[in-house]
Protein backbone atom coordinates (compact mmCIF):
# COMPACT_ATOMS: atom_id res chain seq x y z
CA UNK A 1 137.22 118.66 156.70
CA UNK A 2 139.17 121.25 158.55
CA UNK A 3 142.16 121.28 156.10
CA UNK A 4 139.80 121.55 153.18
CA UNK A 5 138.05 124.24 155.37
CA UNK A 6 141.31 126.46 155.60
CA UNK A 7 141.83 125.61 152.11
CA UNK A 8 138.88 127.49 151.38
CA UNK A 9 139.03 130.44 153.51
CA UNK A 10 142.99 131.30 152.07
CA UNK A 11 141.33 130.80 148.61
CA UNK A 12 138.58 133.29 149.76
CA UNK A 13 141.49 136.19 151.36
CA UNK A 14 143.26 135.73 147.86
CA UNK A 15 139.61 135.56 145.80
CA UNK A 16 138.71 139.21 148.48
CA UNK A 17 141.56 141.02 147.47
CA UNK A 18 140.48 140.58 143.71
CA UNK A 19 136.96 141.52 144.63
CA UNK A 20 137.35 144.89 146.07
CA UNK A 21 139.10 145.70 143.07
CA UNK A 22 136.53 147.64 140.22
CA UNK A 23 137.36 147.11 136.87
CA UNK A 24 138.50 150.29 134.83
CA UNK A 25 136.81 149.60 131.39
CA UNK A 26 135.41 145.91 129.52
CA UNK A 27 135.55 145.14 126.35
CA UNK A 28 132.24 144.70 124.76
CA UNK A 29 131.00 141.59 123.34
CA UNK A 30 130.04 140.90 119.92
CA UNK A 31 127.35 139.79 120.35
CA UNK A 32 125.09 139.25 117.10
CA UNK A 33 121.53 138.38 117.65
CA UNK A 34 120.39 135.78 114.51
CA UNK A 35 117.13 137.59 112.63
CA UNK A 36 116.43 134.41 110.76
CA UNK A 37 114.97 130.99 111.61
CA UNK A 38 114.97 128.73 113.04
CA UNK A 39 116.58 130.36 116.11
CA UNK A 40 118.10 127.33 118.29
CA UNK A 41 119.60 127.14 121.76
CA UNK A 42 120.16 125.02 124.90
CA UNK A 43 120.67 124.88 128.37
CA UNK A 44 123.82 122.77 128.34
CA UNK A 45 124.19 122.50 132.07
CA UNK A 46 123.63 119.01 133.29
CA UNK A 47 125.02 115.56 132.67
CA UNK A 48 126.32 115.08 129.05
CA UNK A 49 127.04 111.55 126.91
CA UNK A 50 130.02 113.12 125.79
CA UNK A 51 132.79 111.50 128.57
CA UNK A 52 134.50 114.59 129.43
CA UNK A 53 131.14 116.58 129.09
CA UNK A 54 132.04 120.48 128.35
CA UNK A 55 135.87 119.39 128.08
CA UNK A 56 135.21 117.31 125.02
CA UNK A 57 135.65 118.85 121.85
CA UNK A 58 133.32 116.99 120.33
CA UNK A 59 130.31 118.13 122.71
CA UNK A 60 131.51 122.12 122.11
CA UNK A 61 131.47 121.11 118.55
CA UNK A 62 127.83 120.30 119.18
CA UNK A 63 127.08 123.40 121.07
CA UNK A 64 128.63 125.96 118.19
CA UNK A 65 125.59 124.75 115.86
CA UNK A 66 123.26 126.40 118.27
CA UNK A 67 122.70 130.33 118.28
CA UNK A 68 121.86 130.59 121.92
CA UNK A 69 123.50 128.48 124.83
CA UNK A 70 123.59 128.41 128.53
CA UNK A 71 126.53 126.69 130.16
CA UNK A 72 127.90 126.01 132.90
CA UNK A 73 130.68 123.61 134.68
CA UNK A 74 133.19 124.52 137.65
CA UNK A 75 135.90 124.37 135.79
CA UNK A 76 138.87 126.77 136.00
CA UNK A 77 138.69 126.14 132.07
CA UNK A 78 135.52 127.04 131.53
CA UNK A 79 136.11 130.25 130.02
CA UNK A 80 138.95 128.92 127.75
CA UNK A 81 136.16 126.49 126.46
CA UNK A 82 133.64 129.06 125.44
CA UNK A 83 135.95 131.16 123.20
CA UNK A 84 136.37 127.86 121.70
CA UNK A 85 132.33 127.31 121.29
CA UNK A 86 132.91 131.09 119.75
CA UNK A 87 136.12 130.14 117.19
CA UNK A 88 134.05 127.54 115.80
CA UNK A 89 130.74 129.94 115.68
CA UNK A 90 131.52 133.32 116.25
CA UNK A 91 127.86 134.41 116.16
CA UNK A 92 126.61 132.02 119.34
CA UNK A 93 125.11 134.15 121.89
CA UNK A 94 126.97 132.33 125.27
CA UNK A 95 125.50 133.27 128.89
CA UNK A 96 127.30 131.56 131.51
CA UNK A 97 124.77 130.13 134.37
CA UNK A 98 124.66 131.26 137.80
CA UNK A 99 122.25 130.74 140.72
CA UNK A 100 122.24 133.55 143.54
CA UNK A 101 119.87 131.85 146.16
CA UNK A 102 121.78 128.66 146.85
CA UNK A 103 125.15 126.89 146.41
CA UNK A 104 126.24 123.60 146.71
CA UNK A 105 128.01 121.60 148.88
CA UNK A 106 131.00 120.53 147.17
CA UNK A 107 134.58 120.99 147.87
CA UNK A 108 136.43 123.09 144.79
CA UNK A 109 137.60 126.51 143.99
CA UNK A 110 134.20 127.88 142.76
CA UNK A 111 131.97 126.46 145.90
CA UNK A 112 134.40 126.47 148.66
CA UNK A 113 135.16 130.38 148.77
CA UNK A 114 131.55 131.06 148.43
CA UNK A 115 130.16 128.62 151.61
CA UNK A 116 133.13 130.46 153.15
CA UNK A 117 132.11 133.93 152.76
CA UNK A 118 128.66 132.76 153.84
CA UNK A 119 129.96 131.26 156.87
CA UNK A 120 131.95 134.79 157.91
CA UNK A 121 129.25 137.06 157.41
CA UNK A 122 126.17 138.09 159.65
CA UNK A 123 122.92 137.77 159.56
CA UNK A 124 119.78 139.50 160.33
CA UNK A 125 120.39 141.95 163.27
CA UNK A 126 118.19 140.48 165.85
CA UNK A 127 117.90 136.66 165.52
CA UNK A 128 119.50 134.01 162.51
CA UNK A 129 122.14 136.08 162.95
CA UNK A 130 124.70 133.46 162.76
CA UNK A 131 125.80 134.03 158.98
CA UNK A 132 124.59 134.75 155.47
CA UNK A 133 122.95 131.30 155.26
CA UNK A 134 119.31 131.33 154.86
CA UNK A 135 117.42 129.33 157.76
CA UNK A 136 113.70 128.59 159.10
CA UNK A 137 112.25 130.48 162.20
CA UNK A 138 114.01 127.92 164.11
CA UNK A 139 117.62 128.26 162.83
CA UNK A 140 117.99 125.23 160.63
CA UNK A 141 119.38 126.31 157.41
CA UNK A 142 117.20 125.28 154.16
CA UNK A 143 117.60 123.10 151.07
CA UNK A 144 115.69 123.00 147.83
CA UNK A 145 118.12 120.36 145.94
CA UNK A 146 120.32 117.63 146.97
CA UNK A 147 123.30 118.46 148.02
CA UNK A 148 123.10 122.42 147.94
CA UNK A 149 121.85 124.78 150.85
CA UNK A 150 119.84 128.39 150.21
CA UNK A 151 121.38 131.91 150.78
CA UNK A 152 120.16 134.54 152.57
CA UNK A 153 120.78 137.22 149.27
CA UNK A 154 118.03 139.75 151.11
CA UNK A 155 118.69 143.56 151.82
CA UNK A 156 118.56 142.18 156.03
CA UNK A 157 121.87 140.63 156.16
CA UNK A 158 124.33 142.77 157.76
CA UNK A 159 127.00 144.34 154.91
CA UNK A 160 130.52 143.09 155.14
CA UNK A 161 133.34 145.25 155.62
CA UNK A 162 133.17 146.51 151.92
CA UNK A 163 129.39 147.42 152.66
CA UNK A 164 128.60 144.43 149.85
CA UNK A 165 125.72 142.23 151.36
CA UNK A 166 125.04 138.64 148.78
CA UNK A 167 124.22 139.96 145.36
CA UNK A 168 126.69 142.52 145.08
CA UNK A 169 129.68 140.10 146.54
CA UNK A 170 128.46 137.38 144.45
CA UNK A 171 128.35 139.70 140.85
CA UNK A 172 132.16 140.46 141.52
CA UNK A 173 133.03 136.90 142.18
CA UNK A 174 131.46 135.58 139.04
CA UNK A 175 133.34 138.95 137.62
CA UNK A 176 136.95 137.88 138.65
CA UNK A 177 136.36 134.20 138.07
CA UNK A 178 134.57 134.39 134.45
CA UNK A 179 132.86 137.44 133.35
CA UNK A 180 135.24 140.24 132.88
CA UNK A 181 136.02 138.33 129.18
CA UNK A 182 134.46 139.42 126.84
CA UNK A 183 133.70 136.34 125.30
CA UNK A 184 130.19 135.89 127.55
CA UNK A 185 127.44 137.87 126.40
CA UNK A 186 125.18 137.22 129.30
CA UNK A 187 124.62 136.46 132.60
CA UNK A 188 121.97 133.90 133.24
CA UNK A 189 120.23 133.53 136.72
CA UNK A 190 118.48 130.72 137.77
CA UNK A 191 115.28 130.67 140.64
CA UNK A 192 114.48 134.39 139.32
CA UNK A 193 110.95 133.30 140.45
CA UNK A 194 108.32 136.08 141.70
CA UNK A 195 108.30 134.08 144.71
CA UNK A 196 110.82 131.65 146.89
CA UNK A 197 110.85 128.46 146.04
CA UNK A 198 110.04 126.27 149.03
CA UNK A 199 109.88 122.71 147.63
CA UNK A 200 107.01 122.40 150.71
CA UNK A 201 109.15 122.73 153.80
CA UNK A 202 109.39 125.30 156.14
CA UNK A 203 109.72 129.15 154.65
CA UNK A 204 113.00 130.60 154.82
CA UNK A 205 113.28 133.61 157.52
CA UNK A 206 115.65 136.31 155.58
CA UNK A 207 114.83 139.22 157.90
CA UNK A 208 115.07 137.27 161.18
CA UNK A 209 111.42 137.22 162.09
CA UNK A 210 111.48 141.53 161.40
CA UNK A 211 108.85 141.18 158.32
CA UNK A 212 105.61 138.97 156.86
CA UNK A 213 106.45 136.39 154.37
CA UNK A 214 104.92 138.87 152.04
CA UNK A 215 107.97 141.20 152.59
CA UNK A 216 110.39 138.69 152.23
CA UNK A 217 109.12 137.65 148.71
CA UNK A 218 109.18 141.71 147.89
CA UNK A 219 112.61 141.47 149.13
CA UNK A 220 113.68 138.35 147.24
CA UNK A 221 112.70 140.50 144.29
CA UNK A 222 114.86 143.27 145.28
CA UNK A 223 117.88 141.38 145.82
CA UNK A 224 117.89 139.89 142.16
CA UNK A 225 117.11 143.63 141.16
CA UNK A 226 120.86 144.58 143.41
CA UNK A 227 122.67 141.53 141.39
CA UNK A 228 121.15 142.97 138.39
CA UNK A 229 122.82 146.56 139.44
CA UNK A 230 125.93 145.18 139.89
CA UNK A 231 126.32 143.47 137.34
CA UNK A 232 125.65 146.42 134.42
CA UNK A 233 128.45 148.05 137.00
CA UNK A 234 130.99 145.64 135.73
CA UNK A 235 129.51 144.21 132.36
CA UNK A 236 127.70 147.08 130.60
CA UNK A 237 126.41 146.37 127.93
CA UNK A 238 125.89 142.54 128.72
CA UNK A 239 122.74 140.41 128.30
CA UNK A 240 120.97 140.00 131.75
CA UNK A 241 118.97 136.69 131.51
CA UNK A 242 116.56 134.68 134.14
CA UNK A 243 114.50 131.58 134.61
CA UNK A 244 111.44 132.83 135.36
CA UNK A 245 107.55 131.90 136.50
CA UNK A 246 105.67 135.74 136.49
CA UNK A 247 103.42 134.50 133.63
CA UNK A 248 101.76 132.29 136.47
CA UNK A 249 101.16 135.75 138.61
CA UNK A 250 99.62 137.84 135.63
CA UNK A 251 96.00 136.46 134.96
CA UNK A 252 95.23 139.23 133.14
CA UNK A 253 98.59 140.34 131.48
CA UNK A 254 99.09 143.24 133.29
CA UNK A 255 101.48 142.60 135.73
CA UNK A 256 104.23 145.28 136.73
CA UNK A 257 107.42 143.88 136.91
CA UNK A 258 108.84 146.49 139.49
CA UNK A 259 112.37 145.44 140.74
CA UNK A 260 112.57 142.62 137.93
CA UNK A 261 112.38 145.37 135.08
CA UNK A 262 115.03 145.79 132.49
CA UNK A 263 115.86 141.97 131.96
CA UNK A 264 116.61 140.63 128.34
CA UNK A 265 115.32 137.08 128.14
CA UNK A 266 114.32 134.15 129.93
CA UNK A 267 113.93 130.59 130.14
CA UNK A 268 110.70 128.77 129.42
CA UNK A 269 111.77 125.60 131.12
CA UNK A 270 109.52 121.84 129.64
CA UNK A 271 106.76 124.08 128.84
CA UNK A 272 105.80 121.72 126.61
CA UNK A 273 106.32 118.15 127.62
CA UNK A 274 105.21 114.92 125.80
CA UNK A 275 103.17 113.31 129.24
CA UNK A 276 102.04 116.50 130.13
CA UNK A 277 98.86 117.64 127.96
CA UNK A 278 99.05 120.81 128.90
CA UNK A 279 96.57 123.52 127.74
CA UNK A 280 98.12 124.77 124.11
CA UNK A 281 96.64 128.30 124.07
CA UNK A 282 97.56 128.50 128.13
CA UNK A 283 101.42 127.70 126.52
CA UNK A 284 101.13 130.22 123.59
CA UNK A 285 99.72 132.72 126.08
CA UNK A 286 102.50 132.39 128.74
CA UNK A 287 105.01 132.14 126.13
CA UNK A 288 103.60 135.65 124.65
CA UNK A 289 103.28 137.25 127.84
CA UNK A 290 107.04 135.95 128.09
CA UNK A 291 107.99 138.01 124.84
CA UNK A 292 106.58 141.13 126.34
CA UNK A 293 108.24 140.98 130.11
CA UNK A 294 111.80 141.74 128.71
CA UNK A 295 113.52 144.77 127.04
CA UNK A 296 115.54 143.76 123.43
CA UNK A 297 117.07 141.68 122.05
CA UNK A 298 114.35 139.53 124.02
CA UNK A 299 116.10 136.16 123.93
CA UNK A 300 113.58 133.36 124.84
CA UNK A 301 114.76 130.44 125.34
CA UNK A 302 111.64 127.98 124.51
CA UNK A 303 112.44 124.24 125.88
CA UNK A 304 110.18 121.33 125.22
CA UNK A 305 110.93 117.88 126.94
CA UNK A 306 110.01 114.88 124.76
CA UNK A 307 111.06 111.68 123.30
CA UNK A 308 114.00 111.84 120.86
CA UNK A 309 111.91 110.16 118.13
CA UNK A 310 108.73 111.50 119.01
CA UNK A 311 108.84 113.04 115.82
CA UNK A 312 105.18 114.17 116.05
CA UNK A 313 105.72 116.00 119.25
CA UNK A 314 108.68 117.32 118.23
CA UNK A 315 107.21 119.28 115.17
CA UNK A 316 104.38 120.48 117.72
CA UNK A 317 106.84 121.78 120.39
CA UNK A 318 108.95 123.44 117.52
CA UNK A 319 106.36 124.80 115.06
CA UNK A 320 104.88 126.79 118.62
CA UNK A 321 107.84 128.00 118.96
CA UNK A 322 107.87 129.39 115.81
CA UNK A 323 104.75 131.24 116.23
CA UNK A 324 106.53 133.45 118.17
CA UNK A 325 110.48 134.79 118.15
CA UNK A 326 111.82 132.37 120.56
CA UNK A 327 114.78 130.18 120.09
CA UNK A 328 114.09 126.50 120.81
CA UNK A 329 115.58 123.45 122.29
CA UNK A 330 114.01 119.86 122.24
CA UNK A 331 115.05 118.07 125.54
CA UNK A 332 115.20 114.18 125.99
CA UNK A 333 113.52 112.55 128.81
CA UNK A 334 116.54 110.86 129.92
CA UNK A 335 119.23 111.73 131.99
CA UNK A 336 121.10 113.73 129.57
CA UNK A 337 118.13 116.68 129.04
CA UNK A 338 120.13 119.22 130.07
CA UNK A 339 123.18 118.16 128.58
CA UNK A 340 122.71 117.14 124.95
CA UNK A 341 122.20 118.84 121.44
CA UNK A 342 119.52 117.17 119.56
CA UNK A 343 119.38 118.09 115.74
CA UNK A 344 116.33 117.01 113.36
CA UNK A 345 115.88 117.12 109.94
CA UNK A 346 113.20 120.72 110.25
CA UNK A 347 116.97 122.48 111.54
CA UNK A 348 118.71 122.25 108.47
CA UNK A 349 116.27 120.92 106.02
CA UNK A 350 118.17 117.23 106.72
CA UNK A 351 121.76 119.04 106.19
CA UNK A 352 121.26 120.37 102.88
CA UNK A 353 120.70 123.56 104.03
CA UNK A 354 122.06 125.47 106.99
CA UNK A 355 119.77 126.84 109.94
CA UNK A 356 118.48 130.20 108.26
CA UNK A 357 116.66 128.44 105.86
CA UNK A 358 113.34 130.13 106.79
CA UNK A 359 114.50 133.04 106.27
CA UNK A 360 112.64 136.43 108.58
CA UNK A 361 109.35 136.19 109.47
CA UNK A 362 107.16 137.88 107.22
CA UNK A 363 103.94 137.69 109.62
CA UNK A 364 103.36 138.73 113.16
CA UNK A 365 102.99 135.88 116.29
CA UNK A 366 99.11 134.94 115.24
CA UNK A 367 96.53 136.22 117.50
CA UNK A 368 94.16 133.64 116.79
CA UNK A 369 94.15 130.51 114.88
CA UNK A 370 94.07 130.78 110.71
CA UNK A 371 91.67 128.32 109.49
CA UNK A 372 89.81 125.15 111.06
CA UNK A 373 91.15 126.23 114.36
CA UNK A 374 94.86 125.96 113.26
CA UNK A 375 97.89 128.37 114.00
CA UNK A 376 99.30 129.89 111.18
CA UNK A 377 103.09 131.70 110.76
CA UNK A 378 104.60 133.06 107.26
CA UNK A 379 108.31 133.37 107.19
CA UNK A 380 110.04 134.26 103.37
CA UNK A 381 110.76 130.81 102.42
CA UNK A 382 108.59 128.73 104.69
CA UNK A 383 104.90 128.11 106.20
CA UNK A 384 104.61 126.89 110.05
CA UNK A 385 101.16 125.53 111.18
CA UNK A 386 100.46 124.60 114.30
CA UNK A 387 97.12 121.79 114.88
CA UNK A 388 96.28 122.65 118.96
CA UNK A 389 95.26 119.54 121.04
CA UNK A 390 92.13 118.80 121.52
CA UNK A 391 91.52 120.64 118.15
CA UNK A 392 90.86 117.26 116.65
CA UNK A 393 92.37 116.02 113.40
CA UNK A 394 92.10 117.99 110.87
CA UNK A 395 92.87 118.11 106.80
CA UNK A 396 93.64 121.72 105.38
CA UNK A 397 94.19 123.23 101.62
CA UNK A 398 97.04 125.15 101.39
CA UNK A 399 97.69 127.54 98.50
CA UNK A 400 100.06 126.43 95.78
CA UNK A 401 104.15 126.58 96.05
CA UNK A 402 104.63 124.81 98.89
CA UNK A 403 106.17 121.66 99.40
CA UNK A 404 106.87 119.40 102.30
CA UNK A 405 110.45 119.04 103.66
CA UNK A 406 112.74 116.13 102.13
CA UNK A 407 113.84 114.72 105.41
CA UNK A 408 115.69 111.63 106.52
CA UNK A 409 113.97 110.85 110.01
CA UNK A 410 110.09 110.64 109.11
CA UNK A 411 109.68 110.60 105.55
CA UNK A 412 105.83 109.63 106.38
CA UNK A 413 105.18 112.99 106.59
CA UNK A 414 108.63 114.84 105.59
CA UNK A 415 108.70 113.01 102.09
CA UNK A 416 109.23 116.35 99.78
CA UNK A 417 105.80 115.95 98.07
CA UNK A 418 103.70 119.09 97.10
CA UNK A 419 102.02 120.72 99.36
CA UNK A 420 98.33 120.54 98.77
CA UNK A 421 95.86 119.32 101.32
CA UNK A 422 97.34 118.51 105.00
CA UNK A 423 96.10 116.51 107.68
CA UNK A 424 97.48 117.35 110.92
CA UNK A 425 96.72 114.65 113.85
CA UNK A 426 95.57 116.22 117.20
CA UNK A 427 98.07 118.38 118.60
CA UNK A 428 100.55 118.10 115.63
CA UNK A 429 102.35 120.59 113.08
CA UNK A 430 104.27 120.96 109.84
CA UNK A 431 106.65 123.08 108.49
CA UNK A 432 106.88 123.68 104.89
CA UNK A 433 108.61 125.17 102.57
CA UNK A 434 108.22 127.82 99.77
CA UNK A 435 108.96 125.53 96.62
CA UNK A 436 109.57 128.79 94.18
CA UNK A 437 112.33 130.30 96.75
CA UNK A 438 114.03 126.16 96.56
CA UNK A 439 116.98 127.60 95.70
CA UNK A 440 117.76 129.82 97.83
CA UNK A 441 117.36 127.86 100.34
CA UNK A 442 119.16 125.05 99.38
CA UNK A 443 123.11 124.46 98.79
CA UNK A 444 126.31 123.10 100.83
CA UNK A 445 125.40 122.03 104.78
CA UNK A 446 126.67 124.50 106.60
CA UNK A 447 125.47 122.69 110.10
CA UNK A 448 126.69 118.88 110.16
CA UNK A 449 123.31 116.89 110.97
CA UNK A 450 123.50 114.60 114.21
CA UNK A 451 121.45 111.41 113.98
CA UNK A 452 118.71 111.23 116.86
CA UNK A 453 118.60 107.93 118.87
């Protein structure tokens, strides 16, 4: 413990000299932000059924077909990995994942320097002052996960010797480690809640018993809001993007952002989630209000949790998506959801196509439903409808030129008939497409499919 202790603190002197020095000028990404759809992404941060996970070729192979992706692995190779996601696809948007108000407990060169610095600092001026951990009223420092501890990231902290309290210390080691390439396009922050997360336990003291615990959640605020700062110091230009729950403090849609302003996307996490009936238009409203929070290029990440051949699910959780201009990932409920890239046959139109098949939207996100209660979206060479639950089933005449998708994974309903009357189930959804535009949609694959298990 001690050696690995002292390992840590002369990784953190060599790590300090690095951060106290300001970069003189970045190269810009170039970054291009997809106009057709589908739009597809993932949060590719967990356990993956590739061996090696992000070190496999094969699983970057899988993450290139997406246009969005969050990932994340503390590697010193990690970098080197995504300009390789970017060779194969040089149009992926690629945020790296960070979280600000914790870190974990284990020994390597991207944890160890941090728990360092948090152990040299000091705290609040009049009690917790022990260090830049965050603790309880009674001292005892706080954890939300397993095997990670929170920070205190607040404005109370005393500065270090560079005058840098949490956010702005952190942003220039992510910087020096990672972010000064140009390859990233984004940050991406996780808990960027409107309030602490407490998981039920005691409430974490950041000003050392100074302020209400309705001060400390303005100042939680704040601190992302400093990160934020810093970072557009050393990454101008870069895509600032957060996991996020303000939708459940705006009942009325109205709610002022204040410190979190100026963000460009977020994360919808299992919004929709196949044991979980949740309230359809209470999804399509946070997932609108979502839409509006952040400044362009808005990139809104939409993730649905499901069975991998739930097919029926699958088309709901994707065709509400669509209704909006989200990109979307399908999660498995197994231990690889946050580590897998599912594909289905609605992608690519079953790899005969590639995944701009749909071509732009040629409608606005519906404000209410079209006909017979059901969700309608136009897009040049396709039709989405959405069937809510507890809609009921219902059968619907579409006009003519449309034809259902030719697919390879549930030819009950994707069998490449004419389009003519539809019966959605309860909660369910098709995508069709625009038989006279066939041809231009169809031609070479240009995204290899990858058979769902």
């Amino acid at each position: 413990m001690l050696i690995m202790r002292m390992r840590g603190q002369l990784q953190l002197l060599v790590l300090g000299t690095l951060l106290t020095t300001c970069p003189l000028a970045i190269a810009e990404s170039t970054m291009i932000v997809k106009k057709e759809f589908p739009r597809l992404g993932g949060m590719q941060i967990g356990k993956s059924p590739y061996p090696g996970s992000i070190s496999d070729p094969a699983y970057r192979a899988e993450i290139a077909k997406l246009d969005y992706a969050i990932i994340n692995k503390p590697s010193v190779s990690l970098t080197e990995y995504a300009k390789d996601i970017k060779r194969m696809n040089p149009n992926i948007i690629l945020a790296k994942y960070q979280n600000i108000a914790e870190t974990r407990t284990n020994d390597n060169f991207y944890d160890s320097p941090m728990r360092s610095k948090l152990y040299s600092e000091k705290g609040p001026n009049n009690t917790n002052a022990f260090d830049w951990w965050l603790r309880d009223k009674d001292g005892n420092r706080i954890s939300l996960w397993d095997d990670t501890y929170r920070v205190n990231l607040s404005e109370y902290v005393k500065p270090d010797s560079n005058g840098d309290r949490w956010p702005q210390w952190r942003a220039k080691f992510e910087y020096d480690l990672n972010m000064k390439d140009p390859v990233w396009d984004g940050w991406y922050i996780d808990l960027t809640n409107w309030i602490p997360k407490f998981k039920g336990g005691p409430l974490g003291d950041y000003s050392g018993g100074q302020v209400s615990d309705s001060e400390h959640n303005k100042a939680y605020r704040r601190a992302h809001r400093a990160y934020w700062d810093e970072i557009r110091k050393l990454t101008p230009g870069r895509l600032i993007l957060v996991n996020h729950n303000w939708y459940d403090y705006d009942p009325d849609g109205t709610l002022d952002l204040g410190p979190y302003e100026g963000a460009n996307g977020g994360y919808l996490e299992y919004k929709m989630d196949w044991q979980d009936n949740r309230d359809w238009n209470k999804i399509y409203t946070w997932y609108r209000k979502s839409m509006g929070y952040f400044v362009e290029p808005k990139v809104v990440l939409f993730d649905a949790r499901g069975r991998p051949d739930d097919y029926q699910f699958f088309r709901y959780a994707f065709a509400t998506c669509l209704m909006a201009d989200g990109f979307f990932e399908y999660s498995p409920n197994n231990e690889f959801q946050k580590g897998s890239v599912l594909w289905y046959d609605e992608f690519d139109l079953a790899g005969t196509s590639n995944t701009k098949w749909m071509g732009r939207p040629t409608s606005s996100p519906p404000d209410a439903p079209w006909r017979a209660g059901v969700y309608r979206r136009d897009f040049e060479n396709a039709v989405v409808l959405v069937n809510p639950q507890q809609n009921g089933p219902v059968s619907i005449t579409v006009e003519s030129g449309l034809r259902r998708i030719l697919g390879n994974q549930d030819r009950s309903v994707n069998n490449g008939q004419v389009a003519n009357s539809i019966t959605l189930q309860d909660g369910d959804s098709i995508i069709l497409i625009r038989a006279v535009t066939e041809k231009s949609v169809s031609g070479p694959p240009k995204s290899p499919s990858l058979t769902v298990n």
